[in-house]
Protein backbone atom coordinates (compact mmCIF):
# COMPACT_ATOMS: atom_id res chain seq x y z
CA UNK A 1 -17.57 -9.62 25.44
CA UNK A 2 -14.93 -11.79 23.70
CA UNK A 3 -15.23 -15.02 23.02
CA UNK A 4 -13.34 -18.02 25.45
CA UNK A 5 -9.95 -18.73 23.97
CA UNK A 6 -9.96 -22.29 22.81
CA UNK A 7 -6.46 -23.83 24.47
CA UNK A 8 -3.95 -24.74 21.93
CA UNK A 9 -3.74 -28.15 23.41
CA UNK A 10 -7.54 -29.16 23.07
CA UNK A 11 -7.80 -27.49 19.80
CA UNK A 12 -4.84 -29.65 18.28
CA UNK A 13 -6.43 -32.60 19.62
CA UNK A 14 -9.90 -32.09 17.98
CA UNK A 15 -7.99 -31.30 15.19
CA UNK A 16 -6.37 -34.32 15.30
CA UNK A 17 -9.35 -36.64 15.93
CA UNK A 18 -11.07 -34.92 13.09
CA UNK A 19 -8.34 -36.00 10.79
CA UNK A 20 -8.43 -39.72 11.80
CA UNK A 21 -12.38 -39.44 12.09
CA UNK A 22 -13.06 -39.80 15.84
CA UNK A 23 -15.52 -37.57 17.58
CA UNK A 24 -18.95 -36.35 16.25
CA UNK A 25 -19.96 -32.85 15.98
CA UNK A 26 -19.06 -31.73 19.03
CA UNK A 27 -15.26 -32.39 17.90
CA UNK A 28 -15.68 -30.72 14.04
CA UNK A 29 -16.89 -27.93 15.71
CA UNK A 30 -14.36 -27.36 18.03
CA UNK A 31 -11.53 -28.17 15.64
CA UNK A 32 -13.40 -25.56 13.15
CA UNK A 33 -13.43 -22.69 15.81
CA UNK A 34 -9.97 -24.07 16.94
CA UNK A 35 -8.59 -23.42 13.19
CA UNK A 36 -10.95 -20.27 12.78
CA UNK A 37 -9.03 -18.69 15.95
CA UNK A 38 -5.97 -19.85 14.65
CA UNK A 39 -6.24 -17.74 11.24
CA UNK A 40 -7.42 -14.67 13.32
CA UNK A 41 -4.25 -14.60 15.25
CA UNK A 42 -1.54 -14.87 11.58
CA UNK A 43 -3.72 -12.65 9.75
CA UNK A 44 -4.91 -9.78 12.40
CA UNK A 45 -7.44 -7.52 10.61
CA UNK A 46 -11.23 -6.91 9.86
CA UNK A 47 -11.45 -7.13 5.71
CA UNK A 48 -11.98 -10.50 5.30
CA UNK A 49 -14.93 -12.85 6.92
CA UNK A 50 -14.67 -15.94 6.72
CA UNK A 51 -17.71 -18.22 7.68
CA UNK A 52 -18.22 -21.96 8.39
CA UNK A 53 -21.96 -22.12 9.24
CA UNK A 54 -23.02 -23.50 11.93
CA UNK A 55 -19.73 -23.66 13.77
CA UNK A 56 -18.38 -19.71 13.96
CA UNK A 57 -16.79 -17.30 11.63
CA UNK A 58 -14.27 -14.13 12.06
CA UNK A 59 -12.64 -11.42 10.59
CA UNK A 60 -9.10 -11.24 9.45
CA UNK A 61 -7.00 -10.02 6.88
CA UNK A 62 -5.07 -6.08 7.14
CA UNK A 63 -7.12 -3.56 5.16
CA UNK A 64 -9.91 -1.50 5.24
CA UNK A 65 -12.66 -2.30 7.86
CA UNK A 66 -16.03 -3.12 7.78
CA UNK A 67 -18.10 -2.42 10.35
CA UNK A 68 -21.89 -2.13 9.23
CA UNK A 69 -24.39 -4.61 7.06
CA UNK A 70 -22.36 -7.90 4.58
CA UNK A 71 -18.94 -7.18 4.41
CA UNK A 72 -17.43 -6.89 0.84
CA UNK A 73 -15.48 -9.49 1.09
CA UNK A 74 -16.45 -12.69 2.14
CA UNK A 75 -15.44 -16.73 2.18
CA UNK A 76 -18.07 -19.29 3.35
CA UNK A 77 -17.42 -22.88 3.36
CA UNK A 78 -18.65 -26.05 4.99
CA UNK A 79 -16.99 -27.55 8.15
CA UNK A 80 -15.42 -30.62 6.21
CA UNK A 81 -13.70 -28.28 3.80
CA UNK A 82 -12.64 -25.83 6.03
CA UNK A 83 -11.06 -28.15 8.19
CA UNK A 84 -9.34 -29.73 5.19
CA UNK A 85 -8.30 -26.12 3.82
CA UNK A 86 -6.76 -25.57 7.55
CA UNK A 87 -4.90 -28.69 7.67
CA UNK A 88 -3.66 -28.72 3.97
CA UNK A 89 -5.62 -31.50 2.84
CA UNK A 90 -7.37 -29.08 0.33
CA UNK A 91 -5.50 -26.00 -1.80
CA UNK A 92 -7.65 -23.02 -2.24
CA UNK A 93 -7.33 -23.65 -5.81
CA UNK A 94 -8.74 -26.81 -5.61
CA UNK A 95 -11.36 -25.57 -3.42
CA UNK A 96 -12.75 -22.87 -5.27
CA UNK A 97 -12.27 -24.72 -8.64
CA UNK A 98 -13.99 -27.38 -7.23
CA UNK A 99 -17.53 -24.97 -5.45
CA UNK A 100 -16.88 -25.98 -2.37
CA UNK A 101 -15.30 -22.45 -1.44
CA UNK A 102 -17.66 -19.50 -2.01
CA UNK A 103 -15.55 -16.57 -2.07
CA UNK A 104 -16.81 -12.82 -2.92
CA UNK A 105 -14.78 -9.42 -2.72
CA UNK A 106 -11.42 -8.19 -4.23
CA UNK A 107 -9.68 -9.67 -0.66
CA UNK A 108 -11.45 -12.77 -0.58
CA UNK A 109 -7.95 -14.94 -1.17
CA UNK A 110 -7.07 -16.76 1.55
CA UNK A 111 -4.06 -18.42 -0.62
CA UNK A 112 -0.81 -16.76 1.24
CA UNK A 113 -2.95 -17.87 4.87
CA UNK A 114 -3.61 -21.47 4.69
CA UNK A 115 -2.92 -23.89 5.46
CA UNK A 116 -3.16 -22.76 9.46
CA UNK A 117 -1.53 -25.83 11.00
């Protein structure tokens, strides 16, 4: 079964009251899935997973598929930089140079992607 579409209206506006720090957890975590969704869509494809624990993850990116056990390639991150990677707060560069992207797999380069909106 697929999972409920987030509407591009509510999922801006978590987004938004994430960036000026309204809401709790129950707005991060829509904003995350929101932004995770968002990526999804611009980079169709099953290479790449990309996690933010406890909110959701997906699979995007062209290439060869994965479809059994930990996927080769792999980018896990907290909610806080995630969101800030979607939004353009953060680089990727500055992220990863930084630990607070953990990024394994040839494919694992989410450079040319972000930032989402």
């Amino acid at each position: 079964m697929a999972r409920a579409r987030i509407d591009d209206a509510a999922g801006t506006a978590a987004v938004h009251d994430w960036s000026v720090g309204d809401g709790g957890r129950e707005v991060r975590a829509r904003a995350v899935r929101y932004t995770l969704q968002v990526l999804a869509e611009r980079a169709e494809g099953n290479t790449v997973e990309v996690r933010v624990p406890p909110f959701g993850a997906v699979q995007c990116i062209e290439g060869p598929r994965h479809t059994r056990g930990t996927p080769p390639n792999v980018v896990e991150t907290d909610a806080e930089t995630w969101l800030a990677l979607a939004t353009g707060v953060l680089t990727w560069g500055d992220g990863l140079a930084s630990g607070r992207i953990h990024a394994s797999g040839q494919r694992a380069d989410l450079t040319g992607h972000l930032p989402v909106l």
